[in-house]
Protein backbone atom coordinates (compact mmCIF):
# COMPACT_ATOMS: atom_id res chain seq x y z
CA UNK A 1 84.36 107.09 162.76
CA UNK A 2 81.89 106.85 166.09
CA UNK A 3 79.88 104.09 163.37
CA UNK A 4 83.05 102.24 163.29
CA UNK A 5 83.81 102.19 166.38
CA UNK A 6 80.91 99.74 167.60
CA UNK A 7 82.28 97.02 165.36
CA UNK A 8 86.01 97.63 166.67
CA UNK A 9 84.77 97.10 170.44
CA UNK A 10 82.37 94.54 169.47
CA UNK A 11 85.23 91.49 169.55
CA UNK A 12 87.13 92.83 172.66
CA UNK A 13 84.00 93.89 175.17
CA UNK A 14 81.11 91.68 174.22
CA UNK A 15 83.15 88.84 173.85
CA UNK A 16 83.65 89.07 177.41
CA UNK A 17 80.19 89.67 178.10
CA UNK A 18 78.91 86.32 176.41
CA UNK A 19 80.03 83.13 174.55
CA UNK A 20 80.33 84.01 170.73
CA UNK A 21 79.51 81.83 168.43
CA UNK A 22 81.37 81.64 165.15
CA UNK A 23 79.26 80.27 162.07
CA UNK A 24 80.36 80.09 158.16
CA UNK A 25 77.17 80.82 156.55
CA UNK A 26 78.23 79.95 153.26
CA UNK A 27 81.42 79.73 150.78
CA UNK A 28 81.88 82.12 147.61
CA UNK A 29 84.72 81.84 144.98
CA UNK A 30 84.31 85.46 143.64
CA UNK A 31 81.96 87.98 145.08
CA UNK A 32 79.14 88.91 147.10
CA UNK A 33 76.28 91.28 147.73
CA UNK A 34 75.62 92.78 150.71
CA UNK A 35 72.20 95.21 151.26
CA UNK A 36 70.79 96.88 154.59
CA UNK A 37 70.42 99.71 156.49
CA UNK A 38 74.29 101.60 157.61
CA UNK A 39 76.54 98.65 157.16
CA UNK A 40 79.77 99.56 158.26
CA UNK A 41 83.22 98.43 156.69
CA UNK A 42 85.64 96.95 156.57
CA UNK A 43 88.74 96.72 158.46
CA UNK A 44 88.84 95.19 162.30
CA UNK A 45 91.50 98.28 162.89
CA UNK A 46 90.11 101.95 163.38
CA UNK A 47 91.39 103.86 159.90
CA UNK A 48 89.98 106.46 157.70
CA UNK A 49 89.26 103.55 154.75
CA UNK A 50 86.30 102.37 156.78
CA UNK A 51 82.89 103.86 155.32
CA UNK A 52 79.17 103.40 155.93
CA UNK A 53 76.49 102.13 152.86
CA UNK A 54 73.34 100.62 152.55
CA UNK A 55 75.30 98.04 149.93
CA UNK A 56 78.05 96.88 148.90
CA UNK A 57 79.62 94.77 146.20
CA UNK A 58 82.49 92.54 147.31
CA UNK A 59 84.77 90.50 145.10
CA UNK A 60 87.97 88.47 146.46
CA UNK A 61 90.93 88.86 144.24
CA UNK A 62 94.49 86.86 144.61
CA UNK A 63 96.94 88.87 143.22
CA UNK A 64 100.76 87.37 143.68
CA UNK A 65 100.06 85.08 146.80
CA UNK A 66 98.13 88.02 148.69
CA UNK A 67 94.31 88.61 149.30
CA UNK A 68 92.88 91.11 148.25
CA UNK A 69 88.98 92.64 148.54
CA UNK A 70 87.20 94.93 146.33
CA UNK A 71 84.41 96.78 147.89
CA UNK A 72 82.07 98.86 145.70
CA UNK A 73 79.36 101.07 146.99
CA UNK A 74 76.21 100.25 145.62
CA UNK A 75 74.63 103.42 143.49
CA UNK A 76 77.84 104.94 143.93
CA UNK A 77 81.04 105.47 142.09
CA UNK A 78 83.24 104.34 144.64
CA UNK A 79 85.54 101.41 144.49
CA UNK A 80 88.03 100.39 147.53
CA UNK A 81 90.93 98.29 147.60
CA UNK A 82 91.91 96.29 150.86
CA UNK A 83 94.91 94.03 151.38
CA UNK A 84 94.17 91.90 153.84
CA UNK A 85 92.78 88.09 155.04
CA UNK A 86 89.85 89.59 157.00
CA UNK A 87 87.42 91.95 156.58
CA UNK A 88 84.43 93.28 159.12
CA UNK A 89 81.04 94.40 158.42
CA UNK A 90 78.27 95.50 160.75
CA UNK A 91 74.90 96.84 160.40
CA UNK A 92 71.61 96.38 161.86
CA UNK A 93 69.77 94.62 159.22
CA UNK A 94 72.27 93.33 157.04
CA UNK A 95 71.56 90.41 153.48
CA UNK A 96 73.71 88.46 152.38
CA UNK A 97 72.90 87.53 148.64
CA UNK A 98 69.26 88.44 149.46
CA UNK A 99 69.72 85.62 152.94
CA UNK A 100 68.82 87.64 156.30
CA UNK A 101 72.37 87.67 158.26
CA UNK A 102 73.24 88.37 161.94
CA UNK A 103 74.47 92.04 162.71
CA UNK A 104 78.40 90.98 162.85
CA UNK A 105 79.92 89.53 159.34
CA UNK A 106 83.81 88.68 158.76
CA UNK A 107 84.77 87.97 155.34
CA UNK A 108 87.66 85.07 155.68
CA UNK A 109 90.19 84.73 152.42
CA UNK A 110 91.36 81.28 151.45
CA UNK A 111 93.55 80.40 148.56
CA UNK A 112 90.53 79.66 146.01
CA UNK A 113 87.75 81.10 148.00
CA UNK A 114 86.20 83.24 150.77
CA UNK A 115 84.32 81.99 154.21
CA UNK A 116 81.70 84.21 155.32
CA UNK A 117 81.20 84.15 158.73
CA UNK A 118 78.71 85.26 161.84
CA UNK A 119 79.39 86.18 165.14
CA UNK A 120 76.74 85.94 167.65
CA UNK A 121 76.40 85.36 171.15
CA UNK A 122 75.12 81.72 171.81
CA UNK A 123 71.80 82.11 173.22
CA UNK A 124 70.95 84.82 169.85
CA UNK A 125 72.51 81.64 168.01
CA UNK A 126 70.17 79.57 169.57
CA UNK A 127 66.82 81.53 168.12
CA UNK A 128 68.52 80.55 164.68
CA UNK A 129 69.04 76.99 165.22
CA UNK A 130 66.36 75.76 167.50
CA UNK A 131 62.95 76.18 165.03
CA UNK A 132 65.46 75.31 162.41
CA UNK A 133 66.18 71.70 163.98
CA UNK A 134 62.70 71.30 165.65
CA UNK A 135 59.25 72.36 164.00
CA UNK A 136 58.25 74.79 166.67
CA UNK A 137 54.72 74.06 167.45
CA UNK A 138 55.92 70.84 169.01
CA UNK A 139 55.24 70.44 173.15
CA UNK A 140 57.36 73.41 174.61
CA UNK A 141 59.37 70.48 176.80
CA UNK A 142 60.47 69.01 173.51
CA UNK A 143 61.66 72.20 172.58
CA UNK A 144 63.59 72.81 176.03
CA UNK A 145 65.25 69.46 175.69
CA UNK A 146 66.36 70.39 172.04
CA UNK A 147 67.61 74.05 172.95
CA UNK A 148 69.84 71.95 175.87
CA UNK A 149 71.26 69.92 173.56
CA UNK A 150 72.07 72.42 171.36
CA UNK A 151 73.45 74.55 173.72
CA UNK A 152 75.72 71.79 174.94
CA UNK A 153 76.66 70.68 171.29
CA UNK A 154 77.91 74.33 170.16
CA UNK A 155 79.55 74.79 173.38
CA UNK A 156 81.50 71.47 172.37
CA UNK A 157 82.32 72.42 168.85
CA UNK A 158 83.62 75.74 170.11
CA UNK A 159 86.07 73.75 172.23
CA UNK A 160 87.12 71.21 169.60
CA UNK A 161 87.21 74.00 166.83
CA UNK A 162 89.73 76.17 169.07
CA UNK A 163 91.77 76.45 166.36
CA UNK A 164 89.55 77.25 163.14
CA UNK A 165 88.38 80.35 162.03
CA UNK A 166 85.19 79.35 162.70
CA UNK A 167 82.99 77.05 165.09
CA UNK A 168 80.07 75.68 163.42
CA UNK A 169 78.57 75.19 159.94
CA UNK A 170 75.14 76.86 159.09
CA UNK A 171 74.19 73.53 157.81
CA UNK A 172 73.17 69.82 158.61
CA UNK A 173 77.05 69.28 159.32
CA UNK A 174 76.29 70.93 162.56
CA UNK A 175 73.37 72.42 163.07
CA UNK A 176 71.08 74.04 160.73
CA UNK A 177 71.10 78.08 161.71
CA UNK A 178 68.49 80.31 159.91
CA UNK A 179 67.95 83.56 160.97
CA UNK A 180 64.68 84.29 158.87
CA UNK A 181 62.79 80.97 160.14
CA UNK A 182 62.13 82.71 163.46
CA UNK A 183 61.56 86.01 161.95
CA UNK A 184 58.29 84.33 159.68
CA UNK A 185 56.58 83.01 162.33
CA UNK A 186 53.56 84.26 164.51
CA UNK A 187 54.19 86.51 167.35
CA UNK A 188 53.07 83.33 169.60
CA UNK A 189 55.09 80.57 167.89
CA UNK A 190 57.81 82.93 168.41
CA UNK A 191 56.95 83.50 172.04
CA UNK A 192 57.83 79.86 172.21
CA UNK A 193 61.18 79.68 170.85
CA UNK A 194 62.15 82.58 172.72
CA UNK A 195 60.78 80.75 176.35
CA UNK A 196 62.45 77.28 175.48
CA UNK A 197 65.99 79.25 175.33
CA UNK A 198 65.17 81.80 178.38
CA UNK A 199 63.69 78.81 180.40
CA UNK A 200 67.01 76.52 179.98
CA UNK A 201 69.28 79.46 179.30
CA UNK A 202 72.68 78.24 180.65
CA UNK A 203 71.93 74.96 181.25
CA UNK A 204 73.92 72.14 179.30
CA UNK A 205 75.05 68.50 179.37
CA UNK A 206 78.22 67.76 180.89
CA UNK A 207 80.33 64.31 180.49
CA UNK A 208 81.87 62.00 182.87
CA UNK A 209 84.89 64.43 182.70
CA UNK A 210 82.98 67.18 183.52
CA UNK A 211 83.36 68.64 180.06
CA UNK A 212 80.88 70.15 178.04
CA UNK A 213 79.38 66.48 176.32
CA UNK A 214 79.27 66.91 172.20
CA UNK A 215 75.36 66.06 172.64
CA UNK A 216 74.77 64.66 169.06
CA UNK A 217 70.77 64.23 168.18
CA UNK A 218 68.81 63.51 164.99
CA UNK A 219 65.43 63.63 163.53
CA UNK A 220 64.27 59.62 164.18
CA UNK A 221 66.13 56.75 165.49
CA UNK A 222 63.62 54.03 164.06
CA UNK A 223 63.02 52.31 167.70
CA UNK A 224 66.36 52.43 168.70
CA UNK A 225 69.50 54.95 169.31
CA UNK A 226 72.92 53.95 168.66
CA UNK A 227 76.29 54.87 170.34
CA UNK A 228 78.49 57.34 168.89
CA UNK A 229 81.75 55.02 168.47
CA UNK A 230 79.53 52.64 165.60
CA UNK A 231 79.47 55.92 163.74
CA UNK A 232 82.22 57.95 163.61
CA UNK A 233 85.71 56.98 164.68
CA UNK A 234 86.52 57.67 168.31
CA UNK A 235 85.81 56.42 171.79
CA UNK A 236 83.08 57.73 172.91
CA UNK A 237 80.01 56.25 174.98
CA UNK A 238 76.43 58.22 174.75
CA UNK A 239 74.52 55.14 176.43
CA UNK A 240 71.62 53.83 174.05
CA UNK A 241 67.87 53.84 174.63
CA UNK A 242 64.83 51.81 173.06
CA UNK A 243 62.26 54.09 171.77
CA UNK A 244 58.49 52.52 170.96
CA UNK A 245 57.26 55.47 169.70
CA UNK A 246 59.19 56.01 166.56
CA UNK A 247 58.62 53.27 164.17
CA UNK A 248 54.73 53.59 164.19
CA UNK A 249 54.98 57.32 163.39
CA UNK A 250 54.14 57.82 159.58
CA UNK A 251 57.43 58.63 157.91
CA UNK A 252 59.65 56.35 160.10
CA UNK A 253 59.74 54.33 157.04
CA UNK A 254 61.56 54.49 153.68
CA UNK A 255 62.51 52.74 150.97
CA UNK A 256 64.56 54.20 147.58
CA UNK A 257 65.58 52.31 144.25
CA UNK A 258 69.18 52.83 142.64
CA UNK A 259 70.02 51.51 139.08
CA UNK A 260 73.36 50.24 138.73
CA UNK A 261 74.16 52.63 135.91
CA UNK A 262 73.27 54.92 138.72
CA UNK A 263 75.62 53.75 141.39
CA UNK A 264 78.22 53.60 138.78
CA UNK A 265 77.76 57.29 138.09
CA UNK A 266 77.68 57.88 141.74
CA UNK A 267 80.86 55.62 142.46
CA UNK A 268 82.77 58.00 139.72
CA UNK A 269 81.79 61.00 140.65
CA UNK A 270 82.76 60.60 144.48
CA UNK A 271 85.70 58.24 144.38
CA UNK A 272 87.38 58.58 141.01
CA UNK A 273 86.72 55.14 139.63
CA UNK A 274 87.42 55.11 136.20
CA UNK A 275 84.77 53.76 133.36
CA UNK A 276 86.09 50.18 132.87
CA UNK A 277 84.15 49.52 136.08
CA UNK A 278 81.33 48.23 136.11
CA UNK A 279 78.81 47.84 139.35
CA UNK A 280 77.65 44.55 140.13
CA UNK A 281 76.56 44.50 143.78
CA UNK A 282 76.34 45.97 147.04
CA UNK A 283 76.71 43.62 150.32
CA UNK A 284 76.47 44.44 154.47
CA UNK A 285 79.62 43.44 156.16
CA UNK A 286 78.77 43.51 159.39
CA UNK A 287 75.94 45.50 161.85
CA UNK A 288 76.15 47.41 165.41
CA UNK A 289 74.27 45.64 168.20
CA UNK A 290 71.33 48.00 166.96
CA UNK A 291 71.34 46.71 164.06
CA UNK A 292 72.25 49.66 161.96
CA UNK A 293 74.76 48.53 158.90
CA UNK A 294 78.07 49.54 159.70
CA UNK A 295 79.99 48.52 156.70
CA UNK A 296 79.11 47.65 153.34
CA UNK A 297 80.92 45.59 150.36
CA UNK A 298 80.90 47.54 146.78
CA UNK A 299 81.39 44.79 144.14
CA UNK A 300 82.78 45.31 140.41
CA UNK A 301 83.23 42.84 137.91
CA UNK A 302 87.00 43.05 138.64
CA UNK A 303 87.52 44.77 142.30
CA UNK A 304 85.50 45.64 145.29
CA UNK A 305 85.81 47.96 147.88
CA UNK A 306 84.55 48.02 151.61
CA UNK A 307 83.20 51.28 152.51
CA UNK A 308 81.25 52.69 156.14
CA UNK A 309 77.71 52.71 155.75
CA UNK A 310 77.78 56.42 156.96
CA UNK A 311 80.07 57.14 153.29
CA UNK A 312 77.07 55.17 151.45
CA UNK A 313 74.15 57.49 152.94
CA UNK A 314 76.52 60.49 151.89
CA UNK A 315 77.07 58.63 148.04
CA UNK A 316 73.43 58.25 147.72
CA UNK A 317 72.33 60.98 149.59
CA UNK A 318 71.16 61.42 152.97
CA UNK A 319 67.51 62.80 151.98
CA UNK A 320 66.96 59.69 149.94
CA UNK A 321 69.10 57.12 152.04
CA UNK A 322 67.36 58.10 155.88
CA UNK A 323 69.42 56.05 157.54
CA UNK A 324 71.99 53.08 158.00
CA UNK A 325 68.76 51.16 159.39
CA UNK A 326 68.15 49.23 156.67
CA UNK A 327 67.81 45.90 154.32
CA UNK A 328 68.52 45.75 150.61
CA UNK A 329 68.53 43.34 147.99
CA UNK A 330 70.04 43.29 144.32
CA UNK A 331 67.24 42.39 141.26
CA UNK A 332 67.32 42.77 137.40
CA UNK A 333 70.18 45.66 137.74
CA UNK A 334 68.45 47.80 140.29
CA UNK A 335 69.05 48.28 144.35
CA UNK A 336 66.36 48.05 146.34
CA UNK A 337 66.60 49.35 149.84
CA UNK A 338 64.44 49.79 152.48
CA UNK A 339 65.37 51.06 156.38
CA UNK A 340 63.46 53.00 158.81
CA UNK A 341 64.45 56.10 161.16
CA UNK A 342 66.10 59.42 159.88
CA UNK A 343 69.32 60.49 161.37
CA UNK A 344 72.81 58.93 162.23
CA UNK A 345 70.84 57.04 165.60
CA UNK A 346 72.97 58.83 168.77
CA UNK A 347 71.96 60.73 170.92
CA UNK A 348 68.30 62.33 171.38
CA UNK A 349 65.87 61.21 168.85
CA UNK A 350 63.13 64.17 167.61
CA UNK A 351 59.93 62.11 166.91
CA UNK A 352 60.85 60.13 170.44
CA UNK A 353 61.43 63.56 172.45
CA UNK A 354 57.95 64.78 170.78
CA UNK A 355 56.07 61.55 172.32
CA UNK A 356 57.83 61.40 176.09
CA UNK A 357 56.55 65.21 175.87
CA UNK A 358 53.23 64.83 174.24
CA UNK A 359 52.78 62.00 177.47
CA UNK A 360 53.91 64.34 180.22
CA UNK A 361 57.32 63.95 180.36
CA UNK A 362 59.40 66.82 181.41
CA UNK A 363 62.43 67.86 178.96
CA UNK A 364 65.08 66.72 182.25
CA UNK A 365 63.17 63.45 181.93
CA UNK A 366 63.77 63.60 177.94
CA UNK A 367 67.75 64.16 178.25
CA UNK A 368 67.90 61.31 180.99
CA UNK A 369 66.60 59.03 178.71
CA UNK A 370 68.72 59.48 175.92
CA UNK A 371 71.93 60.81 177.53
CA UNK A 372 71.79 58.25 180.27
CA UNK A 373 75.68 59.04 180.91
CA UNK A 374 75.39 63.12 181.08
CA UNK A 375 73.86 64.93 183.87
CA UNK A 376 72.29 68.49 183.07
CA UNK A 377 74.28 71.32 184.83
CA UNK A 378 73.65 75.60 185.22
CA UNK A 379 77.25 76.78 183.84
């Protein structure tokens, strides 16, 4: 009971004690397996059910409208039942399906499915995310810039996510978190994760409303960044910057070939068109004043659509389509496109933060430059 005890107090006292961080790891439709040293479950209310194991077998189960969770000890003959939406796990040194997870796991039931979720307190979030969005062994300024924005970005999803079970995805929708990426590297690479956080630890961006600012960045802007309103859809001013340094770096460019039987596999797939369709052509509609596409024309023999560039990249794929940075042309029933940069455009660009600090540039210098509308506050 003493065991279960630490997980009870962990959401009322150390959620005072620092910002927690919720993140959905990952989405299951049936079951899980958890392995690791005392893991203790699995109710968020002190009762003799809860038990400690080194692993567990967990299977959702929706039985007449109500959630159910079946929790069997591993190399044990004991299976629990709990009704319930939620369930709580904690333990030391806890796997999830073989993936290295935080200490503190909740289990959340949806109709069809089942969110698994961390909680961690933001600066233990940060050693997840940072050498996950930034290769580590870049200038430790670079790496103080990207832990700020970061910092101010989760503290901005927190507040917009109020109302969600959880804050942030584990994944390129947010930021990518991966507990084992710090755990692989040298003692001294890790040494400089762990001073980029400490060094900045509390600092963040902050808006012209004095609000945290929802610091967007990305990997390369191709020579220029882009403001957040000719992306998504709201009204929202980053302030732009030119960067010199990206384009001439070796991977700033890309090109990718699409067949129209591909596209039209593509178009089905994503948007339901049916197989009397048949793919003709794809056309820009208009550009930003960066002269990223912002809107494209999908012709068929008999319709056409007009789709954001942004849903294109995700159609094609964003490891394959870099960016909304580009040109294409249509030739013998094949696409041909070619762009430069790697990312959506706002915000701080990677490869540009690596050059300012590579030239001496200090990481408040880096931030000015590409969130010329924030300033950079201690909360």
């Amino acid at each position: 009971m003493r065991c279960f005890l630490v997980i009870f107090l962990f959401f009322s006292n150390f959620l005072a004690a620092e910002e927690i961080v919720a993140v959905r790891l990952q989405t299951s439709k049936d079951s899980i397996e958890l392995t690791g040293k005392g893991i203790v479950c699995c109710s968020k209310k002190m009762t003799h059910n809860s038990f400690v194991s080194d692993g567990y077998t967990i299977t959702y189960k929706r039985i007449d409208g109500l959630s159910y969770w079946q929790v069997s000890v591993k190399d044990a003959d004991i299976t629990k039942m709990f009704k319930a939406k939620r369930l709580f796990l904690t333990g030391p040194n806890m796997y999830v399906n073989g993936v290295k997870a935080p200490r503190y796991l909740e289990l959340y039931a949806k109709k069809k499915s089942f969110d698994v979720i961390a909680h961690l307190g933001l600066e233990e979030y940060l050693q997840g995310v940072l050498p996950s969005e930034m290769p580590a062994s870049w200038h430790l300024e670079a790496l103080k810039a990207q832990a700020i924005a970061s910092r101010s970005y989760t503290l901005a999803m927190i507040r917009h996510r109020a109302n969600k079970h959880f804050n942030l995805e584990s994944t390129v929708s947010d930021q990518v978190y991966n507990l084992k990426k710090i755990s692989s590297f040298s003692q001294r690479i890790r040494k400089r994760v762990l001073k980029a956080i400490q060094d900045t630890k509390g600092l963040v961006l902050l808006g012209a409303d004095k609000g945290v600012y929802k610091a967007y960045y990305h990997a390369d802007c191709g020579g220029q960044t882009e403001e957040p309103h000719q992306v998504w859809q709201y009204n929202s001013k980053n302030g732009t910057a030119k960067d010199p340094y990206c384009p001439s770096q070796r991977n700033s460019r890309w090109q990718a070939t699409f067949s129209h039987q591909k596209i039209n596999q593509l178009m089905r797939k994503k948007f339901g068109y049916n197989e009397g369709e048949v793919f003709e052509n794809l056309l820009v509609v208009n550009k930003s004043p960066s002269g990223r596409v912002k809107d494209v024309k999908v012709k068929f023999k008999n319709s056409e659509k007009v789709i954001s560039a942004q849903k294109m990249r995700e159609l094609l794929g964003y490891d394959i389509m870099k960016s909304t940075l580009f040109e294409m042309k249509n030739v013998d029933n094949k696409l041909f496109i070619k762009g430069k940069g790697n990312g959506h455009g706002v915000g701080l660009c990677q490869w540009g933060a690596k050059h300012w600090a590579d030239k001496g540039r200090s990481y408040r210098e880096i931030l000015n430059h590409y969130y010329p509308n924030a300033i950079i506050k201690q909360l």
